[in-house]
PDB file of N, CA and C in Angstrom:
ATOM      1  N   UNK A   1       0.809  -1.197   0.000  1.00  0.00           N
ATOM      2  CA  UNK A   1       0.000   0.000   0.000  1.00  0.00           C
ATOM      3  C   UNK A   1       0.856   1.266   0.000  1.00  0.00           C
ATOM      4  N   UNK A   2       2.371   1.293   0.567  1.00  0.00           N
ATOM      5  CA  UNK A   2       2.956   2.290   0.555  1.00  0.00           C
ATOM      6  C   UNK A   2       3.108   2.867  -0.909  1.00  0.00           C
ATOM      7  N   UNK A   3       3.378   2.091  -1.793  1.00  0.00           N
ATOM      8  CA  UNK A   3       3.595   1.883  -2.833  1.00  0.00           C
ATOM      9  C   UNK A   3       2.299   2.823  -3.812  1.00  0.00           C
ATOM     10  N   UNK A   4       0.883   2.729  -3.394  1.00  0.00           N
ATOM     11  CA  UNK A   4      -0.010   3.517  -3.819  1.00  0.00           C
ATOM     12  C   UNK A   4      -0.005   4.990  -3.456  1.00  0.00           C
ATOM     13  N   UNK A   5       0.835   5.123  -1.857  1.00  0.00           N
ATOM     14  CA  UNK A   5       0.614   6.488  -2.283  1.00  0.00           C
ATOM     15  C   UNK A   5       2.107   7.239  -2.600  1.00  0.00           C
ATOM     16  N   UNK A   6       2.842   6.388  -2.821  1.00  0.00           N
ATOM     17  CA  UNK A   6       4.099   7.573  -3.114  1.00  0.00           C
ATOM     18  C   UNK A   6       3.758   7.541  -4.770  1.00  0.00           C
ATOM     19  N   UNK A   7       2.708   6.825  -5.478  1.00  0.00           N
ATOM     20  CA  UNK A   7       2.199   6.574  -6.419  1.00  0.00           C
ATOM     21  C   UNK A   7       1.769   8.101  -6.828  1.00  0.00           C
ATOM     22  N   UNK A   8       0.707   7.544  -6.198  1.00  0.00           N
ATOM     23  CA  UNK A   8      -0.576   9.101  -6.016  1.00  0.00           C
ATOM     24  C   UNK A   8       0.606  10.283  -5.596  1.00  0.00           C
ATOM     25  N   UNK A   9       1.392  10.368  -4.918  1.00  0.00           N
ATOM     26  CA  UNK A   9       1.976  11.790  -5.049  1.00  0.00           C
ATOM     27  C   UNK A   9       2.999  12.082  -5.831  1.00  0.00           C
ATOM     28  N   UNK A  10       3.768  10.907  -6.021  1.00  0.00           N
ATOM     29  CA  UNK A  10       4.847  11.038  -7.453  1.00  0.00           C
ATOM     30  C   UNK A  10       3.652  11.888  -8.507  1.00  0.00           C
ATOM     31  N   UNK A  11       2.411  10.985  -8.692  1.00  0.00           N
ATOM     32  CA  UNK A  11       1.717  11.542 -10.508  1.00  0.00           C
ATOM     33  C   UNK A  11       1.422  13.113  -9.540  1.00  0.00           C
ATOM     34  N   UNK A  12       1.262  13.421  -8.265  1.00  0.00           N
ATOM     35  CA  UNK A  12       1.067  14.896  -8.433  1.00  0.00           C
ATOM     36  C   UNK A  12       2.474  15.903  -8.423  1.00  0.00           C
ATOM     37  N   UNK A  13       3.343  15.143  -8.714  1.00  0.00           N
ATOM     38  CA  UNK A  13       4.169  16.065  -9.206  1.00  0.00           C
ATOM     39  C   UNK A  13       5.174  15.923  -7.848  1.00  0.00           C
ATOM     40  N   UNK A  14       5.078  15.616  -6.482  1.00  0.00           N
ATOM     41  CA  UNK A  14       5.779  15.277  -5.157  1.00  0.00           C
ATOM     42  C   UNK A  14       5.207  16.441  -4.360  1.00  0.00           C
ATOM     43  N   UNK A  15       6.021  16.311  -2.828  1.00  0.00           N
ATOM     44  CA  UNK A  15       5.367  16.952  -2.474  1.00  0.00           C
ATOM     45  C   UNK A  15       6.290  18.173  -2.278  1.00  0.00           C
ATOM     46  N   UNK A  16       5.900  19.584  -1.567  1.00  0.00           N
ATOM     47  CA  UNK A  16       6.354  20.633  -1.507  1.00  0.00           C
ATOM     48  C   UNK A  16       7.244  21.230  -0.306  1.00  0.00           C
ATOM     49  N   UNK A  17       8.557  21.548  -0.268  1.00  0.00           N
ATOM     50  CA  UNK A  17       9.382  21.608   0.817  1.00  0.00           C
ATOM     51  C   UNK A  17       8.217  22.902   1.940  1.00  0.00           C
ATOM     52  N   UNK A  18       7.217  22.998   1.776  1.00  0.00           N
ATOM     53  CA  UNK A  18       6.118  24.053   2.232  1.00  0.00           C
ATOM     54  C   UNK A  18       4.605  23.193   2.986  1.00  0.00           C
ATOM     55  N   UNK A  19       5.057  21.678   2.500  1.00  0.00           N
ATOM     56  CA  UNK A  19       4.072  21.121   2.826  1.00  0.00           C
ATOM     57  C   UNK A  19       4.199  20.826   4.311  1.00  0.00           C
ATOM     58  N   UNK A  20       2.740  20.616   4.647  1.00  0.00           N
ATOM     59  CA  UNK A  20       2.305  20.210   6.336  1.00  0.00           C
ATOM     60  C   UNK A  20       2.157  18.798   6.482  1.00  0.00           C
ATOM     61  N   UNK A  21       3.114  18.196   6.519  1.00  0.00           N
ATOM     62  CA  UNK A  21       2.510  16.190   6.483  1.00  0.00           C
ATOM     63  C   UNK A  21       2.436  16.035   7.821  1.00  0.00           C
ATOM     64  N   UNK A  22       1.857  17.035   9.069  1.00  0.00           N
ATOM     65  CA  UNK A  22       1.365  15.748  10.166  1.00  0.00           C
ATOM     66  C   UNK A  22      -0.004  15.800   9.705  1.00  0.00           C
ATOM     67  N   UNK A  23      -0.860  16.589   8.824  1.00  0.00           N
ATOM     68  CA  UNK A  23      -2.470  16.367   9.173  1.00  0.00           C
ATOM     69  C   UNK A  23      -2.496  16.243   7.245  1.00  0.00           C
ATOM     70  N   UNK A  24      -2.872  14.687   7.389  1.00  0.00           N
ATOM     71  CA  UNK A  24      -3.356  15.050   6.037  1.00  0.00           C
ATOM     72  C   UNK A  24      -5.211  14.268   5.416  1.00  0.00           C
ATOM     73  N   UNK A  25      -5.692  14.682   4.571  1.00  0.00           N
ATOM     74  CA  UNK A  25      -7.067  14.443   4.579  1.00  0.00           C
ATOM     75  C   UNK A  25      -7.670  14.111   2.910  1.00  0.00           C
ATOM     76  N   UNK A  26      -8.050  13.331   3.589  1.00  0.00           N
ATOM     77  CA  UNK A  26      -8.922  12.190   2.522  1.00  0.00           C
ATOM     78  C   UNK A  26      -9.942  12.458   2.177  1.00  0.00           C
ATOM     79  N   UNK A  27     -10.663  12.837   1.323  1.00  0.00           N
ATOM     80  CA  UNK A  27     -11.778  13.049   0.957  1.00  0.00           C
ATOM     81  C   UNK A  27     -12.163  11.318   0.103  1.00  0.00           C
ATOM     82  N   UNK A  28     -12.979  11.314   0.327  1.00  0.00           N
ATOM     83  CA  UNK A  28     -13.408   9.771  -0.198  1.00  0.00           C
ATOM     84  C   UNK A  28     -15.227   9.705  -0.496  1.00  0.00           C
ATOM     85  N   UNK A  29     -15.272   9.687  -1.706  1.00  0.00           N
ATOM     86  CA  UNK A  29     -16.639   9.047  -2.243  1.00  0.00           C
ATOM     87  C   UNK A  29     -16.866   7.665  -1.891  1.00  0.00           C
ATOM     88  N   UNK A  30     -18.412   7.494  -0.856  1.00  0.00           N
ATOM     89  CA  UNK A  30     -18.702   6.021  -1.048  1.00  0.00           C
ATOM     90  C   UNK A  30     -20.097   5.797  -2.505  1.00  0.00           C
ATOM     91  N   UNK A  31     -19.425   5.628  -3.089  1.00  0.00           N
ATOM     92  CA  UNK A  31     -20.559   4.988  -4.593  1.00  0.00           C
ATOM     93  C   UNK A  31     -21.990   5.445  -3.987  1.00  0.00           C
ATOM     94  N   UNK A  32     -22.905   6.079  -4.554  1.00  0.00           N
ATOM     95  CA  UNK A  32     -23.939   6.275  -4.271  1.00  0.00           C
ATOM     96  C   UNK A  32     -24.825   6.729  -3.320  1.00  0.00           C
ATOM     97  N   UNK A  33     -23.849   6.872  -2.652  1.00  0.00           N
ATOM     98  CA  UNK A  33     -24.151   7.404  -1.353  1.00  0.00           C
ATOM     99  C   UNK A  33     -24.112   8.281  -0.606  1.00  0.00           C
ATOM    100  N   UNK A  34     -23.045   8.980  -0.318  1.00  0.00           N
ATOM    101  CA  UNK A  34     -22.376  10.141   0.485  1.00  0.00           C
ATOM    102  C   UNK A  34     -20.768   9.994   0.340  1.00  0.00           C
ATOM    103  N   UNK A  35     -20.273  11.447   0.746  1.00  0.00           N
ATOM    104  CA  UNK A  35     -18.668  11.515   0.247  1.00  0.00           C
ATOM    105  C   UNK A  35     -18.502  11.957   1.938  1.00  0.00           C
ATOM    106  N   UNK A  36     -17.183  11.197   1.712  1.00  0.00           N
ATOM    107  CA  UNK A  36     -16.531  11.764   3.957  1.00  0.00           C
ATOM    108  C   UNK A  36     -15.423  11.980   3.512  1.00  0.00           C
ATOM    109  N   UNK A  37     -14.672  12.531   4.914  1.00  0.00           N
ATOM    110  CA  UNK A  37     -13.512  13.337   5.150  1.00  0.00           C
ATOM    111  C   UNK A  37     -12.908  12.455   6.415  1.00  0.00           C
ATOM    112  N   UNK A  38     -11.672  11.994   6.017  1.00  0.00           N
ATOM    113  CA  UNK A  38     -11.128  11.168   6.603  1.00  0.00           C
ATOM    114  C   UNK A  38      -9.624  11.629   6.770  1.00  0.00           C
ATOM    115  N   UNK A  39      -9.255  11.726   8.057  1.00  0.00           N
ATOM    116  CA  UNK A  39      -8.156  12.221   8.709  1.00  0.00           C
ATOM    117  C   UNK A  39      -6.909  11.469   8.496  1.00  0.00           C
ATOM    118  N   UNK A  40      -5.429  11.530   8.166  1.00  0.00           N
ATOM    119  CA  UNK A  40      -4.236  10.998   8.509  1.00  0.00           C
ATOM    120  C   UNK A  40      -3.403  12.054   9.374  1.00  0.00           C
ATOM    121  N   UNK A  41      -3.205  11.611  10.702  1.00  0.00           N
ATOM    122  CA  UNK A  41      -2.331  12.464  11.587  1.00  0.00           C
ATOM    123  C   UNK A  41      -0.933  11.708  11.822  1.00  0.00           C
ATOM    124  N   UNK A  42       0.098  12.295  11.032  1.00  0.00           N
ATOM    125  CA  UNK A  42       1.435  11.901  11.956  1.00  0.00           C
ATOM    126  C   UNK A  42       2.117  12.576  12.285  1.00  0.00           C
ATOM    127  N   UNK A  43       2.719  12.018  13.418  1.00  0.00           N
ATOM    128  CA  UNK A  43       3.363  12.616  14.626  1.00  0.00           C
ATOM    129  C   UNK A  43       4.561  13.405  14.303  1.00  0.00           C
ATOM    130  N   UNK A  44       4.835  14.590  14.501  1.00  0.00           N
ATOM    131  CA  UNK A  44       6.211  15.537  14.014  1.00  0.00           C
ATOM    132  C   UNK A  44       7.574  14.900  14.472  1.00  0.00           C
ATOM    133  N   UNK A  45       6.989  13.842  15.164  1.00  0.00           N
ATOM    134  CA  UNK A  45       8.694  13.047  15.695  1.00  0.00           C
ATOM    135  C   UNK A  45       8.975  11.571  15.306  1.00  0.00           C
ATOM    136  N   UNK A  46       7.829  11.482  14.077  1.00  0.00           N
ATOM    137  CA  UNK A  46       8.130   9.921  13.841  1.00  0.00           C
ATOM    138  C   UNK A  46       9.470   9.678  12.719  1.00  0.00           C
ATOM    139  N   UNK A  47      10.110   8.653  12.508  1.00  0.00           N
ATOM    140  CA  UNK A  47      10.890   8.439  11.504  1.00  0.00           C
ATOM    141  C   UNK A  47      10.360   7.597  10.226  1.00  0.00           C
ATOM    142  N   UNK A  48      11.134   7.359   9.115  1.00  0.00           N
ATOM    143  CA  UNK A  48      10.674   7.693   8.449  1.00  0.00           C
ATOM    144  C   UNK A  48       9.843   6.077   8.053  1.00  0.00           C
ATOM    145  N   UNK A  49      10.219   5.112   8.802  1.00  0.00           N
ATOM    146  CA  UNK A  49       9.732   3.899   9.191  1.00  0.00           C
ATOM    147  C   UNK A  49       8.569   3.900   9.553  1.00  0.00           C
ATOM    148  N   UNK A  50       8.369   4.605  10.852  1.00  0.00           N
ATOM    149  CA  UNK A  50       6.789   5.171  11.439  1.00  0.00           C
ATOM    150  C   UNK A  50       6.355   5.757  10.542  1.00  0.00           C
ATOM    151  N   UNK A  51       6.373   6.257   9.368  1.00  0.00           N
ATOM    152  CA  UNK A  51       5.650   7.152   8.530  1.00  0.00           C
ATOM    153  C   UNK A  51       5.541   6.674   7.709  1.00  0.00           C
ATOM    154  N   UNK A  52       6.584   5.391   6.877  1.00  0.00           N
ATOM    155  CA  UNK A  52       5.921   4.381   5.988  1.00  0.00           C
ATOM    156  C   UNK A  52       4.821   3.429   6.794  1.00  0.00           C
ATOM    157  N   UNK A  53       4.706   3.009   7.873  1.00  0.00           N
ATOM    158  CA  UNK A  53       3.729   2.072   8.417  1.00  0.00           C
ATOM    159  C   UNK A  53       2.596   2.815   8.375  1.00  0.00           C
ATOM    160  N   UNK A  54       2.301   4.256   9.187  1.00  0.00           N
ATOM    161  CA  UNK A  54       1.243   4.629   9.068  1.00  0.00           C
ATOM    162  C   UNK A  54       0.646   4.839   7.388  1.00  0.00           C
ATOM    163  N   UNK A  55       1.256   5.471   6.374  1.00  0.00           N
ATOM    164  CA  UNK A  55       0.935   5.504   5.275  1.00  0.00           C
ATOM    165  C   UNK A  55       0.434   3.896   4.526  1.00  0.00           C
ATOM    166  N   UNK A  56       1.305   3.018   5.171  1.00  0.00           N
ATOM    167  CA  UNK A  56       0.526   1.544   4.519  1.00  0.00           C
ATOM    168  C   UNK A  56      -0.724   1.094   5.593  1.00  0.00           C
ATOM    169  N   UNK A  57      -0.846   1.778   6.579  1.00  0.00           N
ATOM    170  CA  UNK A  57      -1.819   0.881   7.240  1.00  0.00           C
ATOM    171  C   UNK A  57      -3.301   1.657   6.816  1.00  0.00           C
ATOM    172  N   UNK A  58      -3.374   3.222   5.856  1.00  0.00           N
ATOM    173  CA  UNK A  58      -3.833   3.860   5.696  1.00  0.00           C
ATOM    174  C   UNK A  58      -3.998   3.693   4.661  1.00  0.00           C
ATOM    175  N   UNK A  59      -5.419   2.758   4.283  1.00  0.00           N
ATOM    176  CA  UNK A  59      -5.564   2.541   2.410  1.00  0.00           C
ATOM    177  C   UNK A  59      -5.896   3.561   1.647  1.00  0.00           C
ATOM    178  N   UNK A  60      -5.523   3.605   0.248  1.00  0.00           N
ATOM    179  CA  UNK A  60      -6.228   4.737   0.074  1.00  0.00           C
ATOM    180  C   UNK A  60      -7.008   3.885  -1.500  1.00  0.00           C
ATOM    181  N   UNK A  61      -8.413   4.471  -1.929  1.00  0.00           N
ATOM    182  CA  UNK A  61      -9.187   4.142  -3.150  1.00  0.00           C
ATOM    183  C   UNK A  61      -9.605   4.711  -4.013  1.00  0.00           C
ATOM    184  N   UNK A  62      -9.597   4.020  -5.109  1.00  0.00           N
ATOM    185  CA  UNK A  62      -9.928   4.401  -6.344  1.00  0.00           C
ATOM    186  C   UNK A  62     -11.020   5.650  -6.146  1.00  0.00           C
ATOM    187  N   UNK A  63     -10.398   6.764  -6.475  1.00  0.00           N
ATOM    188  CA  UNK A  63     -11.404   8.554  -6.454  1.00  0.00           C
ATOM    189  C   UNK A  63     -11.198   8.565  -5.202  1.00  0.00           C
ATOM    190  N   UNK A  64     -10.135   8.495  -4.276  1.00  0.00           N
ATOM    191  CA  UNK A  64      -9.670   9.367  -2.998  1.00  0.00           C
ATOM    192  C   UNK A  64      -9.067  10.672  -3.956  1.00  0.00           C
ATOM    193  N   UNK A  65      -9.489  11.771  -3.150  1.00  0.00           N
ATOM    194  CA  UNK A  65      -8.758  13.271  -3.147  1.00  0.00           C
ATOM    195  C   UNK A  65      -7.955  13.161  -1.959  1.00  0.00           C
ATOM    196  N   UNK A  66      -6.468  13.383  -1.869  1.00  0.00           N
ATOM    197  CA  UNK A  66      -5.460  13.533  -0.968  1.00  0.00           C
ATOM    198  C   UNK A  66      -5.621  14.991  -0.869  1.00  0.00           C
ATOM    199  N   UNK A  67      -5.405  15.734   0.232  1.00  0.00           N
ATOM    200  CA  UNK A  67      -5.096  17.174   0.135  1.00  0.00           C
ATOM    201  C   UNK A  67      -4.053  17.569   1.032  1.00  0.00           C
ATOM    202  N   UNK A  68      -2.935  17.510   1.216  1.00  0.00           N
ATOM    203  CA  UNK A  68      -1.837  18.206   1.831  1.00  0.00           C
ATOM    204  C   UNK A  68      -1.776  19.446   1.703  1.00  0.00           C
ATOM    205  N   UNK A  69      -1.888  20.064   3.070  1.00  0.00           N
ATOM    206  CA  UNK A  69      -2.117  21.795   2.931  1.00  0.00           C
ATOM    207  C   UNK A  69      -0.317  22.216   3.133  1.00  0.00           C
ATOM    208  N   UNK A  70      -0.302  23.465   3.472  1.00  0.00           N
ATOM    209  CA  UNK A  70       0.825  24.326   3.330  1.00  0.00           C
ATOM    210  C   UNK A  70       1.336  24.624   4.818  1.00  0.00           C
ATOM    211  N   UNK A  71       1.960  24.807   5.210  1.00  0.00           N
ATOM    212  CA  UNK A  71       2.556  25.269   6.314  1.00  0.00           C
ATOM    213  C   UNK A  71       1.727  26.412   6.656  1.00  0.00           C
ATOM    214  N   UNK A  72       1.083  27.077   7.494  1.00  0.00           N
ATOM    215  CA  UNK A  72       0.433  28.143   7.642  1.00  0.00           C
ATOM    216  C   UNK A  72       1.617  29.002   7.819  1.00  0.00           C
ATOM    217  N   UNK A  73       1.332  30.140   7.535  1.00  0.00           N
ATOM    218  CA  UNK A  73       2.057  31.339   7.510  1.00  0.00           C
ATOM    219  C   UNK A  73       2.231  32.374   8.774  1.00  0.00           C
ATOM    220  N   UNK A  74       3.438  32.539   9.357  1.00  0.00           N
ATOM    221  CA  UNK A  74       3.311  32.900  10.653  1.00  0.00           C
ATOM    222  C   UNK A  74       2.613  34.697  10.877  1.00  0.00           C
ATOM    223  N   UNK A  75       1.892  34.324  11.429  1.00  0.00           N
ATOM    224  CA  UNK A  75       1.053  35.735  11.587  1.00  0.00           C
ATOM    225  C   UNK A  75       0.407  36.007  13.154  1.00  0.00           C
ATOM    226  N   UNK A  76       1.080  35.449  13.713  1.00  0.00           N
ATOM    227  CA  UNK A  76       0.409  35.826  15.212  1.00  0.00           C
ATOM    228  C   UNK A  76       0.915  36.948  15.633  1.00  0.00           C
ATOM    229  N   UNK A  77       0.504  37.827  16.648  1.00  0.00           N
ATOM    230  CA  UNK A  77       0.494  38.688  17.218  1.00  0.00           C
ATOM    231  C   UNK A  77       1.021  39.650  16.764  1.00  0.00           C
ATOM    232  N   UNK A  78       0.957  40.287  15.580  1.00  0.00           N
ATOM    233  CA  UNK A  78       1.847  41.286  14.558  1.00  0.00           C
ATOM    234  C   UNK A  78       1.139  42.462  15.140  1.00  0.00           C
ATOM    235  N   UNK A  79       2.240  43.474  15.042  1.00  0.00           N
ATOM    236  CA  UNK A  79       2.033  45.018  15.685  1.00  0.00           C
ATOM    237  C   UNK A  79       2.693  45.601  13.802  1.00  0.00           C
ATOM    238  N   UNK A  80       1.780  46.642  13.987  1.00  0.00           N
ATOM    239  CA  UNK A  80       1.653  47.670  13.160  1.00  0.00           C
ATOM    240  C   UNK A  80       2.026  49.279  13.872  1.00  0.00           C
ATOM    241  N   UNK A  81       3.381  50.129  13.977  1.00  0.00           N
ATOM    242  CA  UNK A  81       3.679  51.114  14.804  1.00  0.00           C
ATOM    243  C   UNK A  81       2.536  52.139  13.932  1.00  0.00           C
ATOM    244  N   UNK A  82       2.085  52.668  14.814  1.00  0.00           N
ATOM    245  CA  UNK A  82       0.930  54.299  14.025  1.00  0.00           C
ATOM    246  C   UNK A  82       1.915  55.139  13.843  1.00  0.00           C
ATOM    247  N   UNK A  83       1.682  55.989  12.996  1.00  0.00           N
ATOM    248  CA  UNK A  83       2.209  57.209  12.606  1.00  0.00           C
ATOM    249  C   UNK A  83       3.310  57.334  11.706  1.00  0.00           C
ATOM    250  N   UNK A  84       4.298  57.757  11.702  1.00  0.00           N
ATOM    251  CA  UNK A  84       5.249  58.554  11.066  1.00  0.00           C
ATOM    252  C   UNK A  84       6.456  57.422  11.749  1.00  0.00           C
ATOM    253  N   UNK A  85       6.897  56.280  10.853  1.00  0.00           N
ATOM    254  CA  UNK A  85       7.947  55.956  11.247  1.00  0.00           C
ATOM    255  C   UNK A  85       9.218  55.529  10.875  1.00  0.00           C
ATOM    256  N   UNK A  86      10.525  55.358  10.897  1.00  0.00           N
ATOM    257  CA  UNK A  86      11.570  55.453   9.798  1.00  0.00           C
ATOM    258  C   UNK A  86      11.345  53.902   9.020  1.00  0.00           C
ATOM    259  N   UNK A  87      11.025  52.789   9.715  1.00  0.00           N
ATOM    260  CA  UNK A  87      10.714  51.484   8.289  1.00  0.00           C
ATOM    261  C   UNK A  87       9.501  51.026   9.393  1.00  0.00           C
ATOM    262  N   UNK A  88       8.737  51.801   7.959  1.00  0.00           N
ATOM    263  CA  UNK A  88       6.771  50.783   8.367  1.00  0.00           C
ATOM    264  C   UNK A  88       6.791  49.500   7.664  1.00  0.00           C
ATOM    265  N   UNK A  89       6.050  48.998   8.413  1.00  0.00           N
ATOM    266  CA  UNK A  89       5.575  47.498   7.974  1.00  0.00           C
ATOM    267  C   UNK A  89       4.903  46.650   9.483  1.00  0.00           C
ATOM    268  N   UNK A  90       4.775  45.358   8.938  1.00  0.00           N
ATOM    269  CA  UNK A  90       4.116  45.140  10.280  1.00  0.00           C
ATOM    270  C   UNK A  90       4.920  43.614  10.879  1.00  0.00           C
ATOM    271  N   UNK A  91       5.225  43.345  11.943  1.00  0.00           N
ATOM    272  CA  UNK A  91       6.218  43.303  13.365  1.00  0.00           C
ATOM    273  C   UNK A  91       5.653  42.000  13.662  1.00  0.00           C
ATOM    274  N   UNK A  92       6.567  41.115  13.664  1.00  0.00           N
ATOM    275  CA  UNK A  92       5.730  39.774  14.778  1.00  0.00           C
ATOM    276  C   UNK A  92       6.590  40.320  16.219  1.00  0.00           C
ATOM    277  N   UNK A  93       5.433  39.940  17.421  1.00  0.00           N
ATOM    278  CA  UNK A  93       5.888  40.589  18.573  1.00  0.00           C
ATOM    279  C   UNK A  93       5.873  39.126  19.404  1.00  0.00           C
TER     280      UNK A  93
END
């Protein structure tokens, strides 16, 4: 099964030195029925052993959508100085 998805992400081209691989999500059609959203979580400290097992113990089927998101972009607590100042822009604090 490992084999299917380095499959599935080789044909998308691999993945992105930007990508987030502990949360990744399955979208999956059941035939006729209803489509679900199905979770893969791995752990930021597994190797790369633990991360082939979970990926094979994690089937994936014919019309799964994989979606690996992006690293979110750091934006917490940013200050913006008011007024008149020698370099504006805005500040992670």
């Amino acid at each position: 099964m490992k084999r299917l998805w380095l499959t599935a992400l080789d044909l998308a081209g691999g993945i992105l030195p930007a990508a987030a691989l502990q949360h990744i999500e399955v979208q999956r059609l059941i035939a006729h029925e209803k489509r679900t959203m199905l979770t893969l979580d791995i752990s930021s400290d597994s190797d790369a052993d633990a991360i082939a097992k979970q990926l094979a113990a994690f089937k994936i089927q014919d019309g799964d959508q994989i979606h690996i998101f992006p690293i979110a972009p750091y934006k917490r607590k940013r200050h913006l100085p008011p007024g008149t100042v020698v370099r504006p822009g805005r500040y992670s604090v």
